[in-house]
C-alpha atoms as a PDB file:
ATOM      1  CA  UNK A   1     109.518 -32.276   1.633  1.00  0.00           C
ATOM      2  CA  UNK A   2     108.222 -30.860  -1.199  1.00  0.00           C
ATOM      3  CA  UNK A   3     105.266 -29.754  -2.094  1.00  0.00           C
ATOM      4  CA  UNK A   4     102.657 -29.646  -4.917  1.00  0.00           C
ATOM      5  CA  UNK A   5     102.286 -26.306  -6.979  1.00  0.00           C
ATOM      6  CA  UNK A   6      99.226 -24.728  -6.399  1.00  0.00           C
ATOM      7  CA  UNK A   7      96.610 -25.447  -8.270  1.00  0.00           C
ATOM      8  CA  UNK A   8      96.312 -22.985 -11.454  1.00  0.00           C
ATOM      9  CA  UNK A   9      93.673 -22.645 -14.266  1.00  0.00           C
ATOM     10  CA  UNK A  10      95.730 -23.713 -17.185  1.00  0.00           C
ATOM     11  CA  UNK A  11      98.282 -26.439 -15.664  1.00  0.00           C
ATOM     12  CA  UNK A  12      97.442 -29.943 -15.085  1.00  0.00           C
ATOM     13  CA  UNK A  13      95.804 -31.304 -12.190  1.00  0.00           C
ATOM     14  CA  UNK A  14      93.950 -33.728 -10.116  1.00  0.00           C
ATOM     15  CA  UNK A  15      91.744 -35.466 -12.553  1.00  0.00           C
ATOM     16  CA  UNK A  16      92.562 -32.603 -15.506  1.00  0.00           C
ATOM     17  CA  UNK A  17      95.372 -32.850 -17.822  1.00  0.00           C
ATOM     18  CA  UNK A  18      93.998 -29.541 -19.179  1.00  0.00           C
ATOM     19  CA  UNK A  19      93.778 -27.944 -15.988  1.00  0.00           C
ATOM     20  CA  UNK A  20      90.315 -26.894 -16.942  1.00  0.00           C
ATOM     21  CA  UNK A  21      89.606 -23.793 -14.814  1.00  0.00           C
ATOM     22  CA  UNK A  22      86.720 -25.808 -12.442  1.00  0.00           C
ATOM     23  CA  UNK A  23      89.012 -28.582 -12.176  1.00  0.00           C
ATOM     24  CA  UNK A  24      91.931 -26.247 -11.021  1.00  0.00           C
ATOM     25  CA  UNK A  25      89.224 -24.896  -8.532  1.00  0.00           C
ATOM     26  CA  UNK A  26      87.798 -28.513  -7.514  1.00  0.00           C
ATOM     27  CA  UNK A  27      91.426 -29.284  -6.743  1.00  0.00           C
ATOM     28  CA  UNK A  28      92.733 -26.396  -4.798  1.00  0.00           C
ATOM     29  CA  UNK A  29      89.466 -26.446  -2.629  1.00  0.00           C
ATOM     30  CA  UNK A  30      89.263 -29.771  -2.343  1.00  0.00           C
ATOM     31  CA  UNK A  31      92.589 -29.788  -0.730  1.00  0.00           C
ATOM     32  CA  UNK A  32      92.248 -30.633   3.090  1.00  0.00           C
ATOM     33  CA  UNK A  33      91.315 -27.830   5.791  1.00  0.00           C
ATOM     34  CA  UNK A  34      91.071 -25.343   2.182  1.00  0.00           C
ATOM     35  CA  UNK A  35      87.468 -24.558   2.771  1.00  0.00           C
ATOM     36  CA  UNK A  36      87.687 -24.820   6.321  1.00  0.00           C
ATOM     37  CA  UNK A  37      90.022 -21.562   6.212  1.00  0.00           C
ATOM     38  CA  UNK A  38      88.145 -19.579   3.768  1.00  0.00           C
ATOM     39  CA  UNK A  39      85.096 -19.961   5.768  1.00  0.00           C
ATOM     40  CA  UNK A  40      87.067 -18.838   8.977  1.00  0.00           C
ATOM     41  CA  UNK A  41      88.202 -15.814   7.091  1.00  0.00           C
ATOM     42  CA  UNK A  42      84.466 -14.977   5.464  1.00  0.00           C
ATOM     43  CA  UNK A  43      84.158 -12.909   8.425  1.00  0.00           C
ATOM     44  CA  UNK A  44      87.223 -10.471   8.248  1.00  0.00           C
ATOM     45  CA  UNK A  45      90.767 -11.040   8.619  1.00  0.00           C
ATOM     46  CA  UNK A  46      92.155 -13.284  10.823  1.00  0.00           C
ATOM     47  CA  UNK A  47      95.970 -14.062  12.238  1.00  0.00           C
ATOM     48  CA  UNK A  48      97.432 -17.417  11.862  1.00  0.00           C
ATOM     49  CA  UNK A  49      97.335 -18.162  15.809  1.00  0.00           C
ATOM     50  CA  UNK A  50      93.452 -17.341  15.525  1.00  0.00           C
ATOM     51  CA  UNK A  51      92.759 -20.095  12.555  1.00  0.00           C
ATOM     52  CA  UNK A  52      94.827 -22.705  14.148  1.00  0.00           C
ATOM     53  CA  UNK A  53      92.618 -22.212  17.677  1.00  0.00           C
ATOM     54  CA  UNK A  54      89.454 -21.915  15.701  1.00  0.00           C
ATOM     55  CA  UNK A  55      90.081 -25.320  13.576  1.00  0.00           C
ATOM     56  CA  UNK A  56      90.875 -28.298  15.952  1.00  0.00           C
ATOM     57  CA  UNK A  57      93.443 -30.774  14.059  1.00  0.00           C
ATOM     58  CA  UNK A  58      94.790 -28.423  11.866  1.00  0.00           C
ATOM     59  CA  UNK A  59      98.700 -28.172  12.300  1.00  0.00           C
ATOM     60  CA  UNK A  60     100.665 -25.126  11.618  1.00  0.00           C
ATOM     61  CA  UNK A  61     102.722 -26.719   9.293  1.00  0.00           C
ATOM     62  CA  UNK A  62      99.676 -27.533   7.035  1.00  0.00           C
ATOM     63  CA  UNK A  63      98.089 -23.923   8.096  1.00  0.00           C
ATOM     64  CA  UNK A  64     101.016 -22.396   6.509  1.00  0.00           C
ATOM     65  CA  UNK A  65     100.551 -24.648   3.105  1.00  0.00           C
ATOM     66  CA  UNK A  66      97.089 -23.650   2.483  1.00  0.00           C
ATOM     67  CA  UNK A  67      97.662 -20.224   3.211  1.00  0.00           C
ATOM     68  CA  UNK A  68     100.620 -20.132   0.280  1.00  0.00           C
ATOM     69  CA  UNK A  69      98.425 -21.844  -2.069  1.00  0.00           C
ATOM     70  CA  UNK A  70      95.101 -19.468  -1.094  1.00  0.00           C
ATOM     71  CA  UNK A  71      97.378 -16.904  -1.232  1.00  0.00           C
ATOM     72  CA  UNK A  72      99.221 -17.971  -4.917  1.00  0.00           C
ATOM     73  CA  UNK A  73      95.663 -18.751  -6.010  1.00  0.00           C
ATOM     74  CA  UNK A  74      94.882 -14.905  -5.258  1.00  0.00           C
ATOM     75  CA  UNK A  75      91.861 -16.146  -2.903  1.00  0.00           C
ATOM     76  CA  UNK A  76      93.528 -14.707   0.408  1.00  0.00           C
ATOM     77  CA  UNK A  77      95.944 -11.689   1.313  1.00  0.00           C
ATOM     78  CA  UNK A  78      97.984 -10.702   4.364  1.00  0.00           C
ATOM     79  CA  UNK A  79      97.753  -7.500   5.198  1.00  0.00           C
ATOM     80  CA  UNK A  80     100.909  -5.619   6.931  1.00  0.00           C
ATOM     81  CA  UNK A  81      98.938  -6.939  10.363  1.00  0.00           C
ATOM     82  CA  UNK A  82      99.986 -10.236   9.292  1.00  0.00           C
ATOM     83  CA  UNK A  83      96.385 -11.136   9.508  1.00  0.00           C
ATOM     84  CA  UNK A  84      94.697 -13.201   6.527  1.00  0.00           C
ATOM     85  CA  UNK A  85      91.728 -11.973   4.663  1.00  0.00           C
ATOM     86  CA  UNK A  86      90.203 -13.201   2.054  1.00  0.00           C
ATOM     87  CA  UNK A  87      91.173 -11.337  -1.348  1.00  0.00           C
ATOM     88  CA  UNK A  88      88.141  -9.810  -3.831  1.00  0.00           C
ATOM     89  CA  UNK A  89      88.148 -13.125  -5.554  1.00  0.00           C
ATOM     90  CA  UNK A  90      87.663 -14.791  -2.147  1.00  0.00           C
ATOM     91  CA  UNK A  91      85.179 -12.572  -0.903  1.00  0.00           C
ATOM     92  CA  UNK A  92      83.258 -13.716  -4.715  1.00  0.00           C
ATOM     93  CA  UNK A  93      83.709 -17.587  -4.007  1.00  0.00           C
ATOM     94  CA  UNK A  94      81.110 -17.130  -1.186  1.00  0.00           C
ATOM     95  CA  UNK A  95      78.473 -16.371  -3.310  1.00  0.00           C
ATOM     96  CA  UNK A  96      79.710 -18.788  -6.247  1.00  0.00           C
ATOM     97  CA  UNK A  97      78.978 -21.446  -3.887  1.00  0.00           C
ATOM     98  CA  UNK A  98      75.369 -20.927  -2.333  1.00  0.00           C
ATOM     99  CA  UNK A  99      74.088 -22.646  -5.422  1.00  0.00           C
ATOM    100  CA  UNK A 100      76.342 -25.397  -4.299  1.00  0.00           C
ATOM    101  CA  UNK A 101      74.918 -25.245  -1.031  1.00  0.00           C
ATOM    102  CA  UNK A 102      71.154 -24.936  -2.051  1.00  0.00           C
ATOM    103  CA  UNK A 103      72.265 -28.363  -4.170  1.00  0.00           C
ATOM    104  CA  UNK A 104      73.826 -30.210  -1.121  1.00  0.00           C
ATOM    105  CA  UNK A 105      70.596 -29.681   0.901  1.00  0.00           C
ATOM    106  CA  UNK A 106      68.148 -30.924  -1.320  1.00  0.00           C
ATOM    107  CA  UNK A 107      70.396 -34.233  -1.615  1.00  0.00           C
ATOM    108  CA  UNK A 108      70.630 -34.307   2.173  1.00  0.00           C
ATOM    109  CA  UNK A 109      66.938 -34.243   2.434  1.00  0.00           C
ATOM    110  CA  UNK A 110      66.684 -36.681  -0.526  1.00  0.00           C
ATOM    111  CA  UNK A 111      68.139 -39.053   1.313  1.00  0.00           C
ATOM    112  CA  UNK A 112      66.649 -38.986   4.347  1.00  0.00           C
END
């Protein structure tokens, strides 16, 4: 099976024929169990045996997809471990998205 390239700033992409560099980003981390990883990894590296037992209903097959896209998106590295970490520009994304975060609470408590 194929699969889709990973999303780049620059080439087209879910809802972006400009590939718009947000919309590249909205895409790649909206992919499924993309987040999930990074936040596993905001903690230091981790192998792949570790992230599969830490997320329950991810399969290995789609562990290994997101890690070739994080890793073509330059957002994780594998060390000569073989363990994931999260590259500089990962590491960044963390902070990128507390005002994301600060956003999402206020609309949680909105609609309570």
């Amino acid at each position: 099976m194929a699969t889709k390239p990973t999303p780049r700033p620059g080439r087209a992409v879910r809802g972006s024929t400009t590939g718009r560099p947000l919309m590249a980003a909205l895409d790649l981390l909206g992919r499924r169990w993309s987040l999930r990883i990074l936040w596993e990894l905001r903690d230091g590296p981790l192998g792949a045996r570790r992230l599969l037992a830490e997320i329950d209903g991810l399969s290995s097959s789609v562990l290994y997809d997101r890690l070739r896209e994080l890793q073509d998106a330059a957002l994780v590295e594998q060390g000569d471990d073989d363990a994931y970490r999260l590259s500089e520009i990962g590491e960044s994304l963390g902070s990128a998205l507390q005002p994301l975060d600060g956003w999402a609470q206020d609309w949680s408590r909105r609609l309570d």
